[in-house]
Structure formats: C-alpha cells, structure tokens
C-alpha atoms as a PDB file:
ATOM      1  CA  UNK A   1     -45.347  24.590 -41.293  1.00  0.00           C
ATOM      2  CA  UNK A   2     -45.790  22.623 -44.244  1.00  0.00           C
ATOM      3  CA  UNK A   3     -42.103  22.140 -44.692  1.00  0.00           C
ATOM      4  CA  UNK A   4     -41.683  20.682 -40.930  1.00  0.00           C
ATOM      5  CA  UNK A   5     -44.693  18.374 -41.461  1.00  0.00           C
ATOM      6  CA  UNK A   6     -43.468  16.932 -44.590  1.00  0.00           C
ATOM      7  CA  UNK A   7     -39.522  16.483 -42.971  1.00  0.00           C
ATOM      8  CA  UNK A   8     -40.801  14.716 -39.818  1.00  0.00           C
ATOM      9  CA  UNK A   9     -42.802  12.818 -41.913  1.00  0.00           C
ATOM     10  CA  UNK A  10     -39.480  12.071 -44.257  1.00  0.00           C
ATOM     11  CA  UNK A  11     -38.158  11.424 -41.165  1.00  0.00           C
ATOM     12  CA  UNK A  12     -40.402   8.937 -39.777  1.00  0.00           C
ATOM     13  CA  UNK A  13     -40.476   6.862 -42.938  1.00  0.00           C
ATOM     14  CA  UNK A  14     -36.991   6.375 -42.892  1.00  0.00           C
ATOM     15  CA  UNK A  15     -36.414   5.327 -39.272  1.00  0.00           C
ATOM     16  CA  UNK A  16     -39.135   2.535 -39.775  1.00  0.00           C
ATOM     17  CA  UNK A  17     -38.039   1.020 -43.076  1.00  0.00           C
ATOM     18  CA  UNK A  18     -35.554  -1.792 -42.135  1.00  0.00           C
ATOM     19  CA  UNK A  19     -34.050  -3.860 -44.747  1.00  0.00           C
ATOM     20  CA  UNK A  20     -35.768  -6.685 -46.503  1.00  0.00           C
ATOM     21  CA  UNK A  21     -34.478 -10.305 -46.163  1.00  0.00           C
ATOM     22  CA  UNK A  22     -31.711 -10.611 -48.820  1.00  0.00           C
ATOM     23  CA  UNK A  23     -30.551 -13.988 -50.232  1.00  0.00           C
ATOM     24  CA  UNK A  24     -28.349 -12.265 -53.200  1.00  0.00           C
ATOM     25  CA  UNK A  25     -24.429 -11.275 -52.201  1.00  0.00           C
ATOM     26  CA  UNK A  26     -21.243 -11.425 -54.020  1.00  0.00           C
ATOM     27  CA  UNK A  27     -19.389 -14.709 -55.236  1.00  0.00           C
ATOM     28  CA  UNK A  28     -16.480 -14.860 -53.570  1.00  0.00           C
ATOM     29  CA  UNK A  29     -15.618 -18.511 -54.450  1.00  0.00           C
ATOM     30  CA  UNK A  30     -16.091 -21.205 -56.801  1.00  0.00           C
ATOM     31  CA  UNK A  31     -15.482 -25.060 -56.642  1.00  0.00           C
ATOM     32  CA  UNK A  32     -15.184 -27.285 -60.082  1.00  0.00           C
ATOM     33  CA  UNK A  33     -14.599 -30.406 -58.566  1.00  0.00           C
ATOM     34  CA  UNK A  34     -18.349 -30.064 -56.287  1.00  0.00           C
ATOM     35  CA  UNK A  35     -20.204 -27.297 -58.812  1.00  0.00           C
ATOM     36  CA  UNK A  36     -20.565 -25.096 -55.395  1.00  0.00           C
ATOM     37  CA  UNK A  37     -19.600 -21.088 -54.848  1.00  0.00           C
ATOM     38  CA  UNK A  38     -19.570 -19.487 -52.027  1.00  0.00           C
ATOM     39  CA  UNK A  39     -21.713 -15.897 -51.550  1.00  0.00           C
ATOM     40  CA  UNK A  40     -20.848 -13.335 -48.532  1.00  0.00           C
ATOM     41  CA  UNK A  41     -24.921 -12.169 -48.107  1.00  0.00           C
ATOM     42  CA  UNK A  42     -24.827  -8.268 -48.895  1.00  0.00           C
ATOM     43  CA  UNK A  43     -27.004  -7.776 -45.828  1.00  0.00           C
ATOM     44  CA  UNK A  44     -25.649  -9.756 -42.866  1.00  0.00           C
ATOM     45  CA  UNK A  45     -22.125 -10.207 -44.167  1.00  0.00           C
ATOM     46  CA  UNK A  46     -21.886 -13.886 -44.097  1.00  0.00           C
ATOM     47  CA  UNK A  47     -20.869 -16.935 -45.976  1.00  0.00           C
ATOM     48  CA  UNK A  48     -22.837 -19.583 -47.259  1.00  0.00           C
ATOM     49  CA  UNK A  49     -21.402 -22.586 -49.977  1.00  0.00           C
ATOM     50  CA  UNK A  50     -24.284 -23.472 -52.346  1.00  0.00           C
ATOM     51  CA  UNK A  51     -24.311 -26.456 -54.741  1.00  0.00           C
ATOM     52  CA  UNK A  52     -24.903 -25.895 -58.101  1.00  0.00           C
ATOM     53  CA  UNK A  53     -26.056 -27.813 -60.783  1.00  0.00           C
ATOM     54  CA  UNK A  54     -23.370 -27.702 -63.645  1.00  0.00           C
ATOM     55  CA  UNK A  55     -24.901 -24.922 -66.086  1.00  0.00           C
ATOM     56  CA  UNK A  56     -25.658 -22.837 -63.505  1.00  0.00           C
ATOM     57  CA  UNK A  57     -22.283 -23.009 -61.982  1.00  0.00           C
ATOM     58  CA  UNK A  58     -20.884 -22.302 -65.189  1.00  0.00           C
ATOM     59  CA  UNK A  59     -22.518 -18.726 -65.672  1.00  0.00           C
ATOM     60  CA  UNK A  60     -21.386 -17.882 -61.948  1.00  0.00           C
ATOM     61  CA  UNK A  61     -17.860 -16.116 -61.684  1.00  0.00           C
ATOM     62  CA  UNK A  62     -16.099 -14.673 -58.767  1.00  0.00           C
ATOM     63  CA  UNK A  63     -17.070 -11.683 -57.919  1.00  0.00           C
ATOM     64  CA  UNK A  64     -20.102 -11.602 -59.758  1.00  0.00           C
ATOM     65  CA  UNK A  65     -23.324 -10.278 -57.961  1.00  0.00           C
ATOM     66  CA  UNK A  66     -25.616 -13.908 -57.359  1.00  0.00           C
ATOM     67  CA  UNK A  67     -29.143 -14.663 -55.857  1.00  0.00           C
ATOM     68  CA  UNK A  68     -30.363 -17.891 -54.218  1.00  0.00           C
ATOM     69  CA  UNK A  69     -34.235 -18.291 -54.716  1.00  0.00           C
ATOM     70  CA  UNK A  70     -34.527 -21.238 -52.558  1.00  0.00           C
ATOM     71  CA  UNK A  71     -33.232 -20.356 -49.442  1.00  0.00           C
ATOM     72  CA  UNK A  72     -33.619 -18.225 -46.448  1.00  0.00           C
ATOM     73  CA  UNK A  73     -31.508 -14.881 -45.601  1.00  0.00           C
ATOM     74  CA  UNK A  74     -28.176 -16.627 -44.156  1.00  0.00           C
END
C-alpha cells in the first residue's frame, strides 16, 4: 500500500509542476555593427534581438547558452 501511496503521490507532483518563466536560450546570432544577439528562449521557442553593451557582447558567441536578467519570458 505504501508503494501505491508514494507513486500517486510521485505522480501528482509531477502533473502540477509546470515550468518556470525562462529568460535564458541559445545564441543563435550576433550583430557587430549594433552589439545585439539574438536568443531562441529554451522554453517557448522564440526569438528575441537584445542590445548589448560592448563587453558583454564580446563574451557572447553563437551558440553559446545566454540569460537576460532584465526582461520578461519572450
């Protein structure tokens, strides 16, 4: 009985977690010329360009895993 308890309640927990907000994807883009990249979100899928200030730009390469602090989940 024990057993069924604790997989219903394994089972339960996982149906009601949904995902948390992300603002962190994948680069897939850069631009020198406006210090922006572009980020598909690795929850919804989406694009969003964000402007960078120069050293920041600098330390973010296509492909790389990035997170936006100042923004909502796009």
């Amino acid at each position: 009985m024990k057993k069924v308890m604790l997989a219903v309640a394994t089972v339960l927990t996982m149906l009601s977690c949904s995902k948390e907000p992300s603002t962190c994807g994948r680069i897939v883009s850069d631009n020198v010329h406006e210090y922006s990249i572009t980020i598909r979100n690795s929850n919804t899928n989406n694009l969003k360009t964000f402007y960078l200030t120069e050293g920041d730009w600098m330390n973010a390469h296509p492909g790389d895993n990035y997170c936006i602090t100042n923004t909502t989940e796009w």
